[in-house]
Protein backbone atom coordinates (compact mmCIF):
# COMPACT_ATOMS: atom_id res chain seq x y z
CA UNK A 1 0.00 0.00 0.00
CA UNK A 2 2.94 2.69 0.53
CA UNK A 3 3.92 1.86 -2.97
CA UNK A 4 0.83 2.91 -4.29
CA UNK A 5 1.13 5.77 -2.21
CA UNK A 6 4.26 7.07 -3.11
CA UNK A 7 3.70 6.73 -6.80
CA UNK A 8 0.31 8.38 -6.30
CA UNK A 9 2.50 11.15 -4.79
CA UNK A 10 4.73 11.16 -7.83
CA UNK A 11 1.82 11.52 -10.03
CA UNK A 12 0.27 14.27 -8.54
CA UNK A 13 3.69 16.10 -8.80
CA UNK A 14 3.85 16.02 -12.04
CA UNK A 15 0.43 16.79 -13.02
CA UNK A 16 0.44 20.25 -11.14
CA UNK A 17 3.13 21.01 -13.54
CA UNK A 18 0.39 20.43 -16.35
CA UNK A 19 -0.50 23.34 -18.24
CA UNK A 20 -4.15 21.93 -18.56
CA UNK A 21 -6.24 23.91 -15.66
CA UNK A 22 -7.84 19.86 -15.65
CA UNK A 23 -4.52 17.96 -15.21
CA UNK A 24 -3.17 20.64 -12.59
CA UNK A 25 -6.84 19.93 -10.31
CA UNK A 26 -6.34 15.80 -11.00
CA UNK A 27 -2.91 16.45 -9.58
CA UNK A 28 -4.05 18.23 -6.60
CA UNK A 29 -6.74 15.55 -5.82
CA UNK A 30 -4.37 12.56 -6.77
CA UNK A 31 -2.37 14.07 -4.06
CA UNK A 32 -5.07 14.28 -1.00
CA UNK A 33 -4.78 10.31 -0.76
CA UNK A 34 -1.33 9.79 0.10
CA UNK A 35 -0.87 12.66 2.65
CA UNK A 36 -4.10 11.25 4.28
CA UNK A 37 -2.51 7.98 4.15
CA UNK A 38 0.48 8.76 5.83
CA UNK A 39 -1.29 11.19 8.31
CA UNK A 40 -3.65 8.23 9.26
CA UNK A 41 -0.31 5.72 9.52
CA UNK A 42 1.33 7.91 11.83
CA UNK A 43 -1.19 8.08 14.19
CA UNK A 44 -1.89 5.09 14.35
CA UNK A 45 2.21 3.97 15.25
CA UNK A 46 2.15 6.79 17.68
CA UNK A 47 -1.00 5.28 19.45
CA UNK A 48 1.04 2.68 20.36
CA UNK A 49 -1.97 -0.36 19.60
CA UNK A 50 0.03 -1.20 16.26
CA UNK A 51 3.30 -2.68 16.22
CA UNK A 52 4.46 -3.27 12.55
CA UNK A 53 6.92 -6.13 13.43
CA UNK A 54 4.81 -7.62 15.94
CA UNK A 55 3.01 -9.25 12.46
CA UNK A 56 6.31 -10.63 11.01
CA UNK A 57 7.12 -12.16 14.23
CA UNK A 58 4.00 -13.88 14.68
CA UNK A 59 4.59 -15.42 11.22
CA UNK A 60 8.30 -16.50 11.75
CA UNK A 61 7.13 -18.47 14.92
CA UNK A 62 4.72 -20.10 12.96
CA UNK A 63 6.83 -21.58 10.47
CA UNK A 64 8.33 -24.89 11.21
CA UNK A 65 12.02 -24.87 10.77
């Protein structure tokens, strides 16, 4: 998902540099997603109910070696 993100982000970049009224407002609303994104990510690590490696540890003691 932070792929998508980021190229989302890239996208919108180069829109607003559009000369087209249209592709500069695409690249303005092309760009709401990812800074909402990251906004909502960050809160969510800071709460302090989401650990990101606590996932990949549960699945590395579930593998049999």
């Amino acid at each position: 998902m932070l792929v998508l993100a980021e190229k989302m982000l890239i996208w919108s970049m180069k829109l607003e540099k559009s000369r087209w009224k249209g592709g500069r407002l695409a690249g303005r609303i092309l760009g709401i997603f990812p800074v909402y994104y990251s906004c909502w990510l960050e809160k969510r690590l800071f709460k302090g109910s989401w650990n990101p490696g606590g996932r990949l540890r549960r699945r590395r003691k579930r593998r049999p070696r």
